[in-house]
N, C-alpha and C. Protein backbone atom coordinates (compact mmCIF):
# COMPACT_ATOMS: atom_id res chain seq x y z
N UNK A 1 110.27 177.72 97.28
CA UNK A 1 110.15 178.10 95.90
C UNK A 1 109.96 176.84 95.06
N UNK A 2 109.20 177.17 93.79
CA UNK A 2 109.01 175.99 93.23
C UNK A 2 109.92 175.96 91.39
N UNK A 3 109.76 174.99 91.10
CA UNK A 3 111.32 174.85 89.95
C UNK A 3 110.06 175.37 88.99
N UNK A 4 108.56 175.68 89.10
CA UNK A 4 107.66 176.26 87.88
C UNK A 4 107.75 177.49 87.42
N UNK A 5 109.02 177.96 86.94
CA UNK A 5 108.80 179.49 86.53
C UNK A 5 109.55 180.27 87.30
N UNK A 6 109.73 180.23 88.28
CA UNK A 6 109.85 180.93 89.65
C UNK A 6 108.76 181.12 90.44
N UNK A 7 107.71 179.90 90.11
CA UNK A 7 106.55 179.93 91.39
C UNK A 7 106.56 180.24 92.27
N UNK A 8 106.26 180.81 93.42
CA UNK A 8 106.53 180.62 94.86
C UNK A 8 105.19 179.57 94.99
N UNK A 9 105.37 179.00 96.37
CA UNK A 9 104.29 177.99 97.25
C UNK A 9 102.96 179.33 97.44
N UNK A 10 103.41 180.45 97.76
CA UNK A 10 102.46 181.72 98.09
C UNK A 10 101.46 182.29 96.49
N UNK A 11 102.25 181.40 95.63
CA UNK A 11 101.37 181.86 94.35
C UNK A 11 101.12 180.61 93.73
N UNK A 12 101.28 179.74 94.35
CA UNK A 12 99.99 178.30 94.19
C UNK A 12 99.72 178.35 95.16
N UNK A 13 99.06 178.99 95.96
CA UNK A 13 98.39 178.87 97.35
C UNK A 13 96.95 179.82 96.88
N UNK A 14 97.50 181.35 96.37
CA UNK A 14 96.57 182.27 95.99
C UNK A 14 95.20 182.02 94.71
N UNK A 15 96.15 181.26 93.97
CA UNK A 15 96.07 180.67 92.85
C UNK A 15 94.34 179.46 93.10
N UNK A 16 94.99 178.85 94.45
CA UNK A 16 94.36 177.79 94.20
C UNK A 16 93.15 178.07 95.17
N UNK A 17 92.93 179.22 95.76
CA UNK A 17 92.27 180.04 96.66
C UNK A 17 91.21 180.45 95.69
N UNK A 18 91.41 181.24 94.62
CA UNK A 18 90.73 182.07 93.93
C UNK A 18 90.17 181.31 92.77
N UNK A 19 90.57 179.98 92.58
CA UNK A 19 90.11 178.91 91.82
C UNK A 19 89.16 178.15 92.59
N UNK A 20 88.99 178.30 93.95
CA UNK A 20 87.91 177.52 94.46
C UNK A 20 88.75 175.52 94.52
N UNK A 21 89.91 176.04 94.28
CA UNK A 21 90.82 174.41 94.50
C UNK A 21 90.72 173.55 93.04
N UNK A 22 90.53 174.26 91.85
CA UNK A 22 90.31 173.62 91.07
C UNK A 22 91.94 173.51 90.28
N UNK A 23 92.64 172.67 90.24
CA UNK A 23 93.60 172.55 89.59
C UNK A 23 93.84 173.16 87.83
N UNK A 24 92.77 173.04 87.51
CA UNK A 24 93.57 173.66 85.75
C UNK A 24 92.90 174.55 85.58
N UNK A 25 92.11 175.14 86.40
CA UNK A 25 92.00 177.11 86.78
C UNK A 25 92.74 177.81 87.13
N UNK A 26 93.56 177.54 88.14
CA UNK A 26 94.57 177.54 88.87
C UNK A 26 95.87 177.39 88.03
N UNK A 27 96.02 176.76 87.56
CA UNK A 27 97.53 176.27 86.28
C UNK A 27 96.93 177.49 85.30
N UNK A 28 95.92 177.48 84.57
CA UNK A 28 95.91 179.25 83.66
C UNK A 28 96.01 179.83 84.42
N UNK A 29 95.75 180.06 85.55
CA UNK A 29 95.96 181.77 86.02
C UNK A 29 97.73 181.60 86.42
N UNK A 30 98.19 180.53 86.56
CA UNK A 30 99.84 180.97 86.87
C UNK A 30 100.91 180.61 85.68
N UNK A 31 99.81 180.10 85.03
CA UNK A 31 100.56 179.94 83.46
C UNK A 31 101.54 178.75 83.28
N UNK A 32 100.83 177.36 84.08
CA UNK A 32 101.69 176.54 83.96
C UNK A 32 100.78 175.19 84.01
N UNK A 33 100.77 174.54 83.47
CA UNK A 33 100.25 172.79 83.33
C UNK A 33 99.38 172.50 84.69
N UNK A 34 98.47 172.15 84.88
CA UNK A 34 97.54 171.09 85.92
C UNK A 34 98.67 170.28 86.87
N UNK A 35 99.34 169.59 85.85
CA UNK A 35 100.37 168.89 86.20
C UNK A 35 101.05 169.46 87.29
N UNK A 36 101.84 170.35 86.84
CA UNK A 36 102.80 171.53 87.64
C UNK A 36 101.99 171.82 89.03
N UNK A 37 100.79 172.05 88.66
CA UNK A 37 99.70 172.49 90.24
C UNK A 37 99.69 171.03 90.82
N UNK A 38 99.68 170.20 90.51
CA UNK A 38 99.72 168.69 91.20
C UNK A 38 100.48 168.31 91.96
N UNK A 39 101.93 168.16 91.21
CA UNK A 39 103.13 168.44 91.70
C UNK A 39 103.39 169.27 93.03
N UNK A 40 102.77 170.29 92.95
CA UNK A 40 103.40 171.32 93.80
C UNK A 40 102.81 171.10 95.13
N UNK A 41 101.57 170.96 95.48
CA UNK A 41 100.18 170.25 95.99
C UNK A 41 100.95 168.91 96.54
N UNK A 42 101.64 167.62 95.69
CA UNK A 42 102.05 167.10 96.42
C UNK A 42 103.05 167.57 97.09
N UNK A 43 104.22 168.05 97.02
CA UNK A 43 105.65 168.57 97.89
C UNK A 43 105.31 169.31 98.85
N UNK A 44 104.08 170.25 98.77
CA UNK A 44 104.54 171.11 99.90
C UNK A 44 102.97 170.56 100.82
N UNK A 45 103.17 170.61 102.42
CA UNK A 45 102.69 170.13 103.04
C UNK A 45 101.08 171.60 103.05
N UNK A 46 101.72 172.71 103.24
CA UNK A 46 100.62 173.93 103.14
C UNK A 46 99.91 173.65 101.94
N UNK A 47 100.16 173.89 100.73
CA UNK A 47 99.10 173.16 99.87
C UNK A 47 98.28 172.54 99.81
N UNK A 48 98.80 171.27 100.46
CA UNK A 48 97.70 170.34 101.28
C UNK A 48 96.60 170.96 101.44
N UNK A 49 97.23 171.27 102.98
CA UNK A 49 96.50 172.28 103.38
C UNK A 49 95.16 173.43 103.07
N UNK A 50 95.82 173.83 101.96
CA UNK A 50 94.96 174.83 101.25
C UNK A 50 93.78 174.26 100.50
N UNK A 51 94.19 172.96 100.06
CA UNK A 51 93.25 171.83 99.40
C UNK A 51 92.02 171.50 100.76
N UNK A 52 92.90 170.66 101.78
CA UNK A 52 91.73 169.83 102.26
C UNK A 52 90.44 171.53 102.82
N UNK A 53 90.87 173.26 103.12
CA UNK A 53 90.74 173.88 103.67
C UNK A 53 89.31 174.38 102.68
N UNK A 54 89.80 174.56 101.50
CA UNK A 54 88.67 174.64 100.32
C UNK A 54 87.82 173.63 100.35
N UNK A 55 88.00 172.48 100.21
CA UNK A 55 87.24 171.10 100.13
C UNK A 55 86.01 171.22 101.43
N UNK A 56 87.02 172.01 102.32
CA UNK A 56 86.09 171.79 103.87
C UNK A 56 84.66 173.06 103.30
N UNK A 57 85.72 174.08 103.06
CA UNK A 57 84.48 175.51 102.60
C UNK A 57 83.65 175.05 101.85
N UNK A 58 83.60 174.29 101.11
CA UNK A 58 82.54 173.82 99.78
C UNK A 58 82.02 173.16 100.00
N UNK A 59 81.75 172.09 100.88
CA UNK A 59 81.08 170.98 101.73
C UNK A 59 80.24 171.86 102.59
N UNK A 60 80.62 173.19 103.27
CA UNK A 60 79.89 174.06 104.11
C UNK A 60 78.87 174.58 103.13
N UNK A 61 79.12 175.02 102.45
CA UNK A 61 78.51 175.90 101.09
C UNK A 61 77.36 174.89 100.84
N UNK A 62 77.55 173.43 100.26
CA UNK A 62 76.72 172.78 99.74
C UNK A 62 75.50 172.28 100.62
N UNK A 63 75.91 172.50 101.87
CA UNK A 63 75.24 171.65 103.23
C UNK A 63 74.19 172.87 103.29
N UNK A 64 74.84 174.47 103.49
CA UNK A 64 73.64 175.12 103.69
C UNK A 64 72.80 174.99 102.54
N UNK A 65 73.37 174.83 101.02
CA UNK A 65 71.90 174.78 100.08
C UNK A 65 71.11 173.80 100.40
N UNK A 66 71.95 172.80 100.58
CA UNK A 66 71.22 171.69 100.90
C UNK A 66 69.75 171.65 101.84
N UNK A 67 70.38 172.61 102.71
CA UNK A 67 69.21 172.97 103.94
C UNK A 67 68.43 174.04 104.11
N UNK A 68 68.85 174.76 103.26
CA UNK A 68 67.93 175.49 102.59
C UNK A 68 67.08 174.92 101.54
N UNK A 69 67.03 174.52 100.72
CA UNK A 69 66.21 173.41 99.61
C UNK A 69 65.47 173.15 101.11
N UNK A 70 65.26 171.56 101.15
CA UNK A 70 65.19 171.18 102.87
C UNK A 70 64.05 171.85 103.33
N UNK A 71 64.24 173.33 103.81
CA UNK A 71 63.42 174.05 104.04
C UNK A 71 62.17 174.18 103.51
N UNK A 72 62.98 174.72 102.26
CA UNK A 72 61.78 175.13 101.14
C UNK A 72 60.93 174.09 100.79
N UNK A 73 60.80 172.82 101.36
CA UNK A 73 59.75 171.49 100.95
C UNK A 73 60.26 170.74 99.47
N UNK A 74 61.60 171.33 99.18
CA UNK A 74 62.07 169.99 98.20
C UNK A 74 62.41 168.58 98.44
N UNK A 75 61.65 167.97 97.58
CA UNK A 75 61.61 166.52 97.92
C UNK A 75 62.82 165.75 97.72
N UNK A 76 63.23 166.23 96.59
CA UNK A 76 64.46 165.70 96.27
C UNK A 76 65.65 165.62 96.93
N UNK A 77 65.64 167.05 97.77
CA UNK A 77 66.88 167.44 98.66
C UNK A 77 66.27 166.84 99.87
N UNK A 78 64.88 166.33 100.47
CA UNK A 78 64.74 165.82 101.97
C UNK A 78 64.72 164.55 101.56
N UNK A 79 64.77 163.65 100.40
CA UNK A 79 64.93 162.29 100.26
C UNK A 79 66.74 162.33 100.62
N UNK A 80 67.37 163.01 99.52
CA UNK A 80 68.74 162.51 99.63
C UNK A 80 69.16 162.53 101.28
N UNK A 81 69.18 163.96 101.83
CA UNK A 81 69.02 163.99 103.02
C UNK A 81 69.06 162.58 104.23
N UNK A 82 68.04 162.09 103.98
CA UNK A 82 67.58 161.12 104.93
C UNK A 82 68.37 159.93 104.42
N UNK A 83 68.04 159.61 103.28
CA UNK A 83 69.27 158.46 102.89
C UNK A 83 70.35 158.61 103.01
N UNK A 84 71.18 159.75 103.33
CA UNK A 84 72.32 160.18 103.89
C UNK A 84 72.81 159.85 105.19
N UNK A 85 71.85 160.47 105.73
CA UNK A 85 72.06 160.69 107.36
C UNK A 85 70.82 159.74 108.25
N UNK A 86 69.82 159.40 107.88
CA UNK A 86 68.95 158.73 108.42
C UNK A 86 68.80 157.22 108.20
N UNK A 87 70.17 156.73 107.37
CA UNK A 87 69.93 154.80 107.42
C UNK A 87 69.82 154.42 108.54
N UNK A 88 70.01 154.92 109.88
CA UNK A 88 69.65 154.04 111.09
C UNK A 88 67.93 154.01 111.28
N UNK A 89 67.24 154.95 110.55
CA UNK A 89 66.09 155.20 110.96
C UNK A 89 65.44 154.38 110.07
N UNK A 90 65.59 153.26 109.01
CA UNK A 90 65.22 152.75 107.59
C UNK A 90 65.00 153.63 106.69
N UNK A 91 65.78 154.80 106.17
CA UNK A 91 65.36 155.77 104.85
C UNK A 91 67.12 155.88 104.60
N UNK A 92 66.88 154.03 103.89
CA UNK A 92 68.38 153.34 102.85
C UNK A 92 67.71 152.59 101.89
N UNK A 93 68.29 152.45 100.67
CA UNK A 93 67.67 152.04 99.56
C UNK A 93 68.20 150.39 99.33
N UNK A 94 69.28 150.08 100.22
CA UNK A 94 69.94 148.64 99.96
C UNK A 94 69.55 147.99 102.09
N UNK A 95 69.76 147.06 101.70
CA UNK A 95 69.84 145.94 103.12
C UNK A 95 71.30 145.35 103.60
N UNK A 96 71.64 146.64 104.85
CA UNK A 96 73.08 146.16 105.63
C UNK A 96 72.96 145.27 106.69
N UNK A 97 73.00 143.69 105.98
CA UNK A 97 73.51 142.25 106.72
C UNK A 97 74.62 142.06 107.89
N UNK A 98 74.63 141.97 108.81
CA UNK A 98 75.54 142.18 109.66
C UNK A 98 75.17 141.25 111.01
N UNK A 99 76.16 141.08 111.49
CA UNK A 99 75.66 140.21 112.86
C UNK A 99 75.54 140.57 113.68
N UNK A 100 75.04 139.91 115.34
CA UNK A 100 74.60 140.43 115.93
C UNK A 100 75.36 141.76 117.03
N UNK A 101 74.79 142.67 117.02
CA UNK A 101 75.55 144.04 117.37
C UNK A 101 76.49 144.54 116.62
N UNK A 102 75.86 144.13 115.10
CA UNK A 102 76.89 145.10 114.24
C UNK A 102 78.34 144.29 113.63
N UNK A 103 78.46 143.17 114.23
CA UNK A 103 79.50 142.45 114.56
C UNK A 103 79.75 141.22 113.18
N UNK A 104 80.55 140.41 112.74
CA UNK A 104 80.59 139.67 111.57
C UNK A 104 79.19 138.96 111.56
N UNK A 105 79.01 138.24 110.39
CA UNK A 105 77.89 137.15 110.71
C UNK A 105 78.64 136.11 110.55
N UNK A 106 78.00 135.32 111.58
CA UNK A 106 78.02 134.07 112.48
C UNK A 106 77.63 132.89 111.09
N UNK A 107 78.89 131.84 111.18
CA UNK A 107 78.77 130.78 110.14
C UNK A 107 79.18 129.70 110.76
N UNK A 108 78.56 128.65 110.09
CA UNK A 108 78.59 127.53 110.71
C UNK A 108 79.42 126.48 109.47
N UNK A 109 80.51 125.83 109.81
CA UNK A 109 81.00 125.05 108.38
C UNK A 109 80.90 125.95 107.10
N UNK A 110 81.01 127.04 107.17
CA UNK A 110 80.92 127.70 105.96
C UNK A 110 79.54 128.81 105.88
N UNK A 111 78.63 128.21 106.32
CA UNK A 111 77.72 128.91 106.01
C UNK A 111 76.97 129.61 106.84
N UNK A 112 76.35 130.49 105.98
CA UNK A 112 75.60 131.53 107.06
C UNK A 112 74.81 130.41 108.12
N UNK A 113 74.59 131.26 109.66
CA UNK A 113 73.98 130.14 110.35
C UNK A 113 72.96 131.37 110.98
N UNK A 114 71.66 131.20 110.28
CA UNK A 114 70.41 131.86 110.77
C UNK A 114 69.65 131.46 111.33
N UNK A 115 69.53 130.79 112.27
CA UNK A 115 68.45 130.04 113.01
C UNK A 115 67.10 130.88 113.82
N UNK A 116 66.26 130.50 112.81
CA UNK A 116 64.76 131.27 112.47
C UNK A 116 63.95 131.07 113.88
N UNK A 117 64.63 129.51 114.15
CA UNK A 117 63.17 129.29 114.90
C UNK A 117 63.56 127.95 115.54
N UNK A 118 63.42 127.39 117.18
CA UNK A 118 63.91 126.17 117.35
C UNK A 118 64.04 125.58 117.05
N UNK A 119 62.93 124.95 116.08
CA UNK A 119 62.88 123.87 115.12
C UNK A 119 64.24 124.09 114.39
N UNK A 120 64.42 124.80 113.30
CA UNK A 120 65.25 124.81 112.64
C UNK A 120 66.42 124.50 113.78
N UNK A 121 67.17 124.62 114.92
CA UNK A 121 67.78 124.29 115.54
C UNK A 121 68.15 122.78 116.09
N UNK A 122 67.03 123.12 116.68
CA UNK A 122 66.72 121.16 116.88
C UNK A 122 66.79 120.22 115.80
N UNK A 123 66.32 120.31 114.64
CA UNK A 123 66.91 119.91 113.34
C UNK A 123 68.40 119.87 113.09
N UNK A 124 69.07 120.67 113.18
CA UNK A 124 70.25 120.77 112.90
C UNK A 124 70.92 119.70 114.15
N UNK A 125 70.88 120.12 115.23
CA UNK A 125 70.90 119.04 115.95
C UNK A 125 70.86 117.82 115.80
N UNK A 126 69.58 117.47 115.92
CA UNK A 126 69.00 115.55 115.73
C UNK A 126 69.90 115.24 114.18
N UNK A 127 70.51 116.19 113.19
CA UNK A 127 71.19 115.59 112.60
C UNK A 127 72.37 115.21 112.32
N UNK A 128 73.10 115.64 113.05
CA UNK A 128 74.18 115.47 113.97
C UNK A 128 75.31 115.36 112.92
N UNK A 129 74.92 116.61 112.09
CA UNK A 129 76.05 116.76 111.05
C UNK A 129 76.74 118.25 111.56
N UNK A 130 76.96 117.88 112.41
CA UNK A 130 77.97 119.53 113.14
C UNK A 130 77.35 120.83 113.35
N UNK A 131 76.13 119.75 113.39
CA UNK A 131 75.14 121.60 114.02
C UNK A 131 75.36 122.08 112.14
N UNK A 132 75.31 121.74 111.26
CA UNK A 132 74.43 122.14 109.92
C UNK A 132 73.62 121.46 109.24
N UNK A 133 72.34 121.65 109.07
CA UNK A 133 70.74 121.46 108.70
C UNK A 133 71.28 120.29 107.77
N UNK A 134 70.78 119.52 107.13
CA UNK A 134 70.41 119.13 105.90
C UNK A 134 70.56 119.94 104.63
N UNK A 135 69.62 120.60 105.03
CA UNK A 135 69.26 121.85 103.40
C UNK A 135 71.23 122.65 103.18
N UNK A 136 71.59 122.99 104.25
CA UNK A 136 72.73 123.55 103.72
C UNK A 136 74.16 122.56 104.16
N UNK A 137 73.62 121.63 104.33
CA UNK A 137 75.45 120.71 104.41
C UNK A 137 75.46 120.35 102.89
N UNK A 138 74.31 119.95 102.02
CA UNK A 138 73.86 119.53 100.61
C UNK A 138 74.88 120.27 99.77
């Protein structure tokens, strides 16, 4: 039982069912503050529950429009799409830097150490400033 009125957990559960999980839909229909639905949501572990359970249904909901659009040759919905789910394939709008196999990138005295091309190696070398170039010990 909850100290809201004489809430029960079973009437912020129904509550938050028939609100689609929206907290101050849910607080008018039981006649008590957002707050109060927050509260209650945190203490009781089923609430939770009832939250992450809606969250899951509406993610289902949005995925089939999504793929439906999709279908229908919207561009808008097969761009987001792919920038979503297809950055391994290059359809990402930014550049993920990373080392080799995904792994930190590799620095040398501080700095990134990209070695393009032997030369640039052998350089770094023959200058025998700790294996870093000229251009970036500067």
């Amino acid at each position: 039982m909850s100290a809201n009125k004489g809430l029960l957990v079973k009437d912020f559960d129904k509550a938050l069912r028939q609100s689609g999980g929206l907290r101050t839909v849910a607080a008018k229909a039981l006649g008590c503050t957002p707050s109060n639905v927050v509260q209650a949501v945190q203490r009781h572990p089923t609430l939770q529950k009832t939250i992450e359970e809606i969250r899951e249904q509406t993610i289902d909901i949005a995925e089939a429009q999504l793929f439906r659009k999709i279908q229908e040759g919207n561009m808008t919905a097969i761009i987001f799409y792919l920038k979503c789910m297809a950055k391994y394939r290059g359809y990402n709008e930014r550049l993920e830097v990373t080392g080799a196999n995904g792994g930190p990138i590799a620095t040398v005295n501080g700095h990134m150490a990209i070695p393009t091309t032997v030369e640039f190696v052998e350089q770094a070398i023959e200058q025998g400033t700790n294996g870093t170039p000229k251009e970036l010990s500067d």
